[in-house]
Structures are given as structure tokens and as C-alpha cells.
Protein backbone atom coordinates (compact mmCIF):
# COMPACT_ATOMS: atom_id res chain seq x y z
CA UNK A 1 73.54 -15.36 -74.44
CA UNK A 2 75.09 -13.02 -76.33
CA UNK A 3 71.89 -10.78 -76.97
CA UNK A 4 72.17 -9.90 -73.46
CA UNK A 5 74.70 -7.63 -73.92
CA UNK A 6 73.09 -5.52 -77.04
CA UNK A 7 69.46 -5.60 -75.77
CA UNK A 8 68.72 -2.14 -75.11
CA UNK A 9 68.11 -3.44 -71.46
CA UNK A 10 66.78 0.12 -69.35
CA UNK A 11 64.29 1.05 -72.62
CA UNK A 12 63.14 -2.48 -72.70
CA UNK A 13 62.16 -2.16 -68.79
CA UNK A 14 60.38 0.67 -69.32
CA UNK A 15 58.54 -0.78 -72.44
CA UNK A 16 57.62 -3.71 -70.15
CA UNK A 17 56.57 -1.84 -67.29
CA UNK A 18 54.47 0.60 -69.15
CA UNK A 19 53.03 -2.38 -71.04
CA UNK A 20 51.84 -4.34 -67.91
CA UNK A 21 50.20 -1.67 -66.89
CA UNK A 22 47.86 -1.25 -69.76
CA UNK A 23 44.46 -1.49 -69.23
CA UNK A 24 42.83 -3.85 -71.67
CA UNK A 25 38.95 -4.44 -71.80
CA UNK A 26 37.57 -6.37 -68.99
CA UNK A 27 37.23 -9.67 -70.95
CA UNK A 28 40.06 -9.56 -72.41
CA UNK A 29 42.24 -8.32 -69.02
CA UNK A 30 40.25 -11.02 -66.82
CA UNK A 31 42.03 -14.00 -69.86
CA UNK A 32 45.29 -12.57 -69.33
CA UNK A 33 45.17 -12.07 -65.43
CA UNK A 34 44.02 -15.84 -65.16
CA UNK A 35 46.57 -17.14 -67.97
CA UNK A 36 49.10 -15.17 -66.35
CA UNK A 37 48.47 -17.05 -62.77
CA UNK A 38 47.56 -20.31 -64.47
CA UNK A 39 51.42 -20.32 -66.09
CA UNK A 40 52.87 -19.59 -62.85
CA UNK A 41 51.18 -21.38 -60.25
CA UNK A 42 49.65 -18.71 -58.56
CA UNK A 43 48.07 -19.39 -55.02
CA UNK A 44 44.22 -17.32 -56.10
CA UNK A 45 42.68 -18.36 -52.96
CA UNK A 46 45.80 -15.62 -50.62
CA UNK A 47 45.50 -12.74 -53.21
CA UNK A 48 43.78 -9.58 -51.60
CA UNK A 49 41.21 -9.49 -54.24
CA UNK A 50 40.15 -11.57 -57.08
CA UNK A 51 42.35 -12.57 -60.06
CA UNK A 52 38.91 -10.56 -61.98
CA UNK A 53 39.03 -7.35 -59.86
CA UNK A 54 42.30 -6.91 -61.10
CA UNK A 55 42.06 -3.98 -63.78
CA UNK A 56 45.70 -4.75 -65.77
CA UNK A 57 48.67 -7.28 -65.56
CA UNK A 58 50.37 -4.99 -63.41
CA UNK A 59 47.95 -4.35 -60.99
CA UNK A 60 47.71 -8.13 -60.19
CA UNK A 61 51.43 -8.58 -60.01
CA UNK A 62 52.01 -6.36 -57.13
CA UNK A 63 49.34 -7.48 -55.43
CA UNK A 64 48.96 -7.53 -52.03
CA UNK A 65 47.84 -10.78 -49.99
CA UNK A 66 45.44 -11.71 -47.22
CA UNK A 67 45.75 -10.74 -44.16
CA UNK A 68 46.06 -14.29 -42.67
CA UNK A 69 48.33 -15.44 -45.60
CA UNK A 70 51.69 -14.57 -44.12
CA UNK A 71 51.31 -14.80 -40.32
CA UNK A 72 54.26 -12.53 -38.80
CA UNK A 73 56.78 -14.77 -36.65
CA UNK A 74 57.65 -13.51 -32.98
CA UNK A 75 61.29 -13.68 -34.22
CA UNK A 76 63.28 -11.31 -33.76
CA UNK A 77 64.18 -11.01 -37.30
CA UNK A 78 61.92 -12.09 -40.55
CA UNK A 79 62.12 -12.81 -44.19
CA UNK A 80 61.38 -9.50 -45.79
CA UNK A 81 59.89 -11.41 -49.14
CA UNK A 82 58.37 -14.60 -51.07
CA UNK A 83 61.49 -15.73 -52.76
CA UNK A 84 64.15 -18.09 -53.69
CA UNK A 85 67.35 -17.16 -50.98
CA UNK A 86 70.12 -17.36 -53.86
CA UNK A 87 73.04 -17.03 -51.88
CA UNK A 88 73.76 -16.41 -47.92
CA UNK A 89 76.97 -16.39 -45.86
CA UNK A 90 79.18 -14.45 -43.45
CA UNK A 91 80.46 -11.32 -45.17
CA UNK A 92 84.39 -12.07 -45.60
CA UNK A 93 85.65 -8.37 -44.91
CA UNK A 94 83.14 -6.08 -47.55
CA UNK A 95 83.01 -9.48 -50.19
CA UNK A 96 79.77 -11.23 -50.48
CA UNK A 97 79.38 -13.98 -52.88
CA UNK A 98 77.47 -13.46 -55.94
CA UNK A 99 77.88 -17.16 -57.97
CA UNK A 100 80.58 -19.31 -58.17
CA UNK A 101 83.78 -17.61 -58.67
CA UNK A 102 82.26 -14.30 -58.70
CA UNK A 103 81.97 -12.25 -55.37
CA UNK A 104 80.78 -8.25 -55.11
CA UNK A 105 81.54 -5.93 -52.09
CA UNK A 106 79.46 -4.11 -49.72
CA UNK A 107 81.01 -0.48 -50.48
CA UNK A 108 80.21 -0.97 -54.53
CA UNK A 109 76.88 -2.29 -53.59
CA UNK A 110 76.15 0.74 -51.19
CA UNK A 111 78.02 3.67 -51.82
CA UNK A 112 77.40 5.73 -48.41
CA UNK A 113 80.51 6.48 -46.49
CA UNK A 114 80.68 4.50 -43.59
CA UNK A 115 79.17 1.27 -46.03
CA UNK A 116 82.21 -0.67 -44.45
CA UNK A 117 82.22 -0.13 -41.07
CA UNK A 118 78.92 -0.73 -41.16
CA UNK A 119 78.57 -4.24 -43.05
CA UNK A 120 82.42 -5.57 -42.77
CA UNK A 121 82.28 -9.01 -40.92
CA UNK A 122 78.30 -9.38 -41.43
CA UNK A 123 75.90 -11.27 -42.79
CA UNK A 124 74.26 -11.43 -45.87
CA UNK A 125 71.28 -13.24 -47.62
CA UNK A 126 70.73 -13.01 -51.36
CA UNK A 127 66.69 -13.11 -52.15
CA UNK A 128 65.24 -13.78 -55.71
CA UNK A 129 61.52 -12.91 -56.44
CA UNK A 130 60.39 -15.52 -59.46
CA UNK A 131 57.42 -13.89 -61.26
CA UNK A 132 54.82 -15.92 -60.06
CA UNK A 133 56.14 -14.50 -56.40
CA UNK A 134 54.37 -11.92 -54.13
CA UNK A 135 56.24 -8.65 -55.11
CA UNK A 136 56.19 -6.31 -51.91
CA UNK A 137 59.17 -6.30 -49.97
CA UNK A 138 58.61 -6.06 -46.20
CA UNK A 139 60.84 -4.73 -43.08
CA UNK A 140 62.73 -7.85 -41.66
CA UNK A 141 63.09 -6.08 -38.44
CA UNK A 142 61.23 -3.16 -36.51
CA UNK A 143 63.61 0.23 -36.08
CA UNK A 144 63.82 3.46 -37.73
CA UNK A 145 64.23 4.30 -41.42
CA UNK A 146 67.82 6.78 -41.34
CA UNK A 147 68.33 7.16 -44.90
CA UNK A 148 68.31 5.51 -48.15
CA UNK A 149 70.63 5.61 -51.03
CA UNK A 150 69.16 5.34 -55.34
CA UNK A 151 72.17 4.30 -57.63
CA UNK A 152 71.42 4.57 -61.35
CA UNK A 153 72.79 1.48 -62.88
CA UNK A 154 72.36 -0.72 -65.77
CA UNK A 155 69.30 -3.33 -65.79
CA UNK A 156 70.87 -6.48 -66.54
CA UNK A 157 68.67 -9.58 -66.25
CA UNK A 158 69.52 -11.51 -62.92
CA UNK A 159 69.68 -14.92 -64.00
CA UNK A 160 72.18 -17.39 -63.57
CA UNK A 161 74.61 -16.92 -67.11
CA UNK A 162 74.31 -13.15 -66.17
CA UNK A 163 75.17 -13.73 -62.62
CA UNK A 164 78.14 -16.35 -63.60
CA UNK A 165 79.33 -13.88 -66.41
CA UNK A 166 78.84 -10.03 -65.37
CA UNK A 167 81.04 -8.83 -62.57
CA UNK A 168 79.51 -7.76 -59.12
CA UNK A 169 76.20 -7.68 -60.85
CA UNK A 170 74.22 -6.84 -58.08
CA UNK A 171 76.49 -3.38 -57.97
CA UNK A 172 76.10 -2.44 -61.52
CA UNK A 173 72.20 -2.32 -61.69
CA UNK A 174 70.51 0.14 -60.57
CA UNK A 175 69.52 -0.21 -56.83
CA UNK A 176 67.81 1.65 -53.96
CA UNK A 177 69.46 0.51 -50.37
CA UNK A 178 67.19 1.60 -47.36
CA UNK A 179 68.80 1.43 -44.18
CA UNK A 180 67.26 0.91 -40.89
CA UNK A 181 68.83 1.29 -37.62
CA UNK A 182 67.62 -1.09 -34.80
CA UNK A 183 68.91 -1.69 -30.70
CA UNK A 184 71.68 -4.05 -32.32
CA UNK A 185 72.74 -1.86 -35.09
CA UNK A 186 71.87 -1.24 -38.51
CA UNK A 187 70.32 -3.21 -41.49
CA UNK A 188 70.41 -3.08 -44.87
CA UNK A 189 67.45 -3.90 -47.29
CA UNK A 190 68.85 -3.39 -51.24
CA UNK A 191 66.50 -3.55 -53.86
CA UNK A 192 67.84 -4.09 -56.83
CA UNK A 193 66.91 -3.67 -60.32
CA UNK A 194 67.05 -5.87 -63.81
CA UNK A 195 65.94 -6.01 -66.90
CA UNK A 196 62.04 -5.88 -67.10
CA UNK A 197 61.45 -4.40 -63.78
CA UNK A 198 59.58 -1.36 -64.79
CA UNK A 199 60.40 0.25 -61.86
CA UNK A 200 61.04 0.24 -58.13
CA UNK A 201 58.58 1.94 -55.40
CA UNK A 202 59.12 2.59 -52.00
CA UNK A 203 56.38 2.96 -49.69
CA UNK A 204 57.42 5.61 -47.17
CA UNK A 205 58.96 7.78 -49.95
CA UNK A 206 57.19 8.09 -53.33
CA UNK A 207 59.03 10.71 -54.16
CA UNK A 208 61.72 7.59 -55.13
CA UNK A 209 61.39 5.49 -57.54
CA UNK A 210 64.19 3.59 -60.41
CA UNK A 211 64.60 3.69 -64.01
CA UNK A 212 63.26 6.86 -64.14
CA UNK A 213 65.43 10.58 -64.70
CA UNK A 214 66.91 10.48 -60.94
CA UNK A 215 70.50 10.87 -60.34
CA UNK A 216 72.70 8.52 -58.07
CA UNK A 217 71.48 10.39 -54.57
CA UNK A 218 71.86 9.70 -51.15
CA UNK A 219 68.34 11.19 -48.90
CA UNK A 220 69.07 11.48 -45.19
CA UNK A 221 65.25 11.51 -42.79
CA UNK A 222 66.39 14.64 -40.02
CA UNK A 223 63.10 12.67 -38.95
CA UNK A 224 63.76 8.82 -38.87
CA UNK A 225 60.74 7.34 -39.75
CA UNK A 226 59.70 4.53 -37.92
CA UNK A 227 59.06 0.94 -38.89
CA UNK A 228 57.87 -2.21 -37.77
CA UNK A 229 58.86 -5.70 -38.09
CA UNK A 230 56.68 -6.70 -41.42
CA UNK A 231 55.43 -3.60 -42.60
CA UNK A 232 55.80 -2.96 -46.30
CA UNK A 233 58.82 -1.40 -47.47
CA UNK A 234 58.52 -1.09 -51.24
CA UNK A 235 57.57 -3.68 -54.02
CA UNK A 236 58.92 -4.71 -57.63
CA UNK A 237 56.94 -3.26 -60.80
CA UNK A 238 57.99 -6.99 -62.03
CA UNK A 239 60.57 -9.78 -60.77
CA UNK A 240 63.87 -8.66 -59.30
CA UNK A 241 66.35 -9.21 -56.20
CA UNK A 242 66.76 -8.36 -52.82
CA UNK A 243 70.01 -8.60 -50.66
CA UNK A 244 69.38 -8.17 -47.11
CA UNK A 245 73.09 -6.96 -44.77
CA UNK A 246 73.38 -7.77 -41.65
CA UNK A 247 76.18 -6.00 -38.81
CA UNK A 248 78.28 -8.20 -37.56
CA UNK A 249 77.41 -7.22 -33.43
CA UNK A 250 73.28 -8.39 -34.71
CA UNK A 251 74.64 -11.86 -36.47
CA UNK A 252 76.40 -12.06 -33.19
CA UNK A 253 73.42 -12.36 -31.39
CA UNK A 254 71.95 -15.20 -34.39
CA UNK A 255 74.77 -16.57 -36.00
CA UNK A 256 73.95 -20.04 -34.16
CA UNK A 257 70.12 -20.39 -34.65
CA UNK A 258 70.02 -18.98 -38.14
CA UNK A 259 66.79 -20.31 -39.96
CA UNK A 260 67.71 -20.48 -43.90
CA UNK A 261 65.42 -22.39 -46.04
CA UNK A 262 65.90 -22.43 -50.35
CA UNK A 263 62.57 -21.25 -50.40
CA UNK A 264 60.46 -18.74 -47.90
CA UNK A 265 57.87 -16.56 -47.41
CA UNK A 266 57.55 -12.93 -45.67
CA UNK A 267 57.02 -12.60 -42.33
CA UNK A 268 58.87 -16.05 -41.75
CA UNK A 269 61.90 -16.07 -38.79
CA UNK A 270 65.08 -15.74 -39.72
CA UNK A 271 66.08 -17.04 -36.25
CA UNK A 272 65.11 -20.32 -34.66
CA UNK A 273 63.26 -20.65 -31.42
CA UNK A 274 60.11 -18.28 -31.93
């Protein structure tokens, strides 16, 4: 896997992204948007629209869904994507587990002062988005939106030789952590970046977005914005990752009815009994 390390990984990504979003004639762009959910297994009957209204690649991969294809649990606290969860486990001090043998720390992954007292003694849950996954990222709890923190990075793909080989991964793409402050204390949503994701897009703030000319910057809201349980948070121009912190006073409250599947969907409970 060599070529990993010599691909010119952030001008491929853009290269990608501006590719996907090419509009082809409407023949040829209905072929591709079928292939493309043909070779993925691709649930047509929950998109919002159809495969055909779709007017390029890109368009249909950030998709949005149905109304009535992710029903919202009453828990507490949801899933905030379709994905595979990768890793999940108590946070042991500021070190999370990336793969076997390699861990990464809350205060490289987000770089805001207090990272630590925030996170230490936590929870964390690792979420990969496949490409044939819904690619909007929703709020796994209802709060307020304090601030939110872009880190240039590398783009390094996020599969598993790069995740057993490259140290704290996670912390050396580029990322966008948007923290959210609830009645238990805050969470943590991290987007992060790899190689192919065009870009990343908040919803509240468009003013953000990755693999762009931004600097490493840190945006505090003198107005918190508010945000409920389920409501859209951002999405992936392509595939990427999502790790999710938890405070240790909220996993407090969950720790013992914890609901973690290999596979879920948005708007699923992350806490037994709802």
C-alpha cells in the first residue's frame, strides 16, 4: 500500500469532488446514477427523489431520504448517521482507540483548550460512512451549537491498512469538530476528512467548509444556535468518518443501557428502553 503515501491525496479529493459533481447529459447522468446505486446496493425506494431527478453523481450521493425512512427514536440520545460503528469504548484518560495497537487522544483530535476536561473519562463511538451510505450527518442529541473548531490536515484514506499503519489518523486529517452543549454537558460530533471526500459542509454555517484555503480556526456562536435531536448537522461530499465524544457525567447517566449495533441508521437510540 505503498502508493498511499505518494498519492497526491488533498489534489486528488478535490479532483474527485469536482468530478462528481459534473453534470453530464441526462441519458448519460441517469446510466451512471443507476450504475452507481446498482454497485452499491442502494435502497431507491427511501431516496427523497428519484435515482433520474438526480442532475450529477454528486447530487445523488448526498441525498437526502424520506421522511418516514429514518423514524427519530424517543431516546435520549441517537445515532447521528447510516454507518458502520468502527470502534466504541470508554475514553481511558484523553486515549481513544483507533485499531489494534494504535490509539489517538482527544486533545490532538480537538484542539480547543479545555478538549480534556471536557472529554477525559468519556465515551466515544467511531462511525464509518461506506459509499453506498446516506451521507448527512445528524445531531445525536437536542442542545445548543457553542462553537466549532476546522483543522487543516492531510486526507489520508480511512481504511483499515491506513488505520493499522498511520498514527492517530483520525487527528492528522483534516476535521471540523462541532460541539454542542446539552442539560448533561457537552458533545462532540467530529467530522473528519479522507482522501476523496471533496469536501465537508455544515449546515448551520456555510461559511465552513474543508479542503478548501481555510486556516486551522476555532469560531465561537456569542449566539448559540439551537438544535434538535435529528436535525441535520452537515454531510460528506463523498464517504468519510465520524467520531461522536461523549462527557463522562452524560455516559454516567447511559453507560448501562448503551445500544451499540455493527451497523445503524440515523435517528436510531443510542440508549435502551425508548
Amino acid at each position: 500500500m505503498w502508493i498511499l503515501k505518494v498519492l497526491p491525496r488533498k489534489r486528488l479529493s478535490k479532483f474527485v469532488g469536482r468530478w462528481a459533481f459534473k453534470k453530464f447529459p441526462k441519458p448519460l447522468q441517469v446510466q451512471i446514477n443507476y450504475a452507481y446505486a446498482r454497485f452499491f446496493n442502494i435502497n431507491l425506494h427511501e431516496t427523497e427523489f428519484p435515482y433520474y431527478d438526480y442532475n450529477s453523481l454528486g447530487e445523488f450521493f448526498i441525498r437526502r431520504l424520506k421522511p418516514s425512512a429514518r423514524p427519530l427514536s424517543a431516546a435520549p440520545v441517537v445515532h447521528p448517521s447510516d454507518s458502520v460503528i468502527a470502534q466504541h469504548g470508554t475514553i481511558d484518560g484523553t486515549v481513544m482507540i483507533q485499531a489494534k495497537g494504535k490509539d489517538f487522544t482527544v486533545e490532538k483530535l480537538i484542539q480547543i483548550p479545555d478538549a480534556k476536561e471536557k472529554y477525559a473519562d468519556g465515551y466515544f463511538l467511531t462511525y464509518y460512512l461506506s459509499p453506498k451510505d446516506y451521507h448527512r450527518v445528524h445531531s445525536p442529541v437536542t442542545g445548543f451549537i457553542t462553537q466549532i473548531q476546522y483543522c487543516t490536515g492531510d486526507l489520508w484514506p480511512v481504511n483499515q491498512w491506513a488505520l493499522e499503519n498511520i498514527p492517530e489518523l483520525y487527528a492528522e486529517n483534516e476535521r471540523i469538530y462541532v460541539e454542542i452543549a446539552t442539560e448533561n454537558g457537552p458533545v462532540g460530533v467530529v467530522f473528519v476528512g479522507a482522501t476523496n471526500v471533496g469536501s465537508i459542509i455544515l449546515s448551520f454555517d456555510r461559511k465552513i467548509f474543508t479542503n478548501w484555503k481555510l486556516k486551522t480556526m476555532n469560531k465561537v456562536y456569542e449566539q448559540p444556535i439551537p438544535i434538535e435531536k435529528g436535525a441535520e448537522l452537515g454531510m460528506f461530499r463523498m464517504g468519510s468518518t465520524i467520531v461522536a465524544l461523549y462527557n463522562k457525567e452524560m455516559m454516567g447517566l447511559y453507560k448501562d443501557s448503551l445500544d451499540i449495533k455493527k451497523v445503524v441508521k440515523v435517528g436510531q437510540g443510542l440508549v435502551k428502553g425508548y
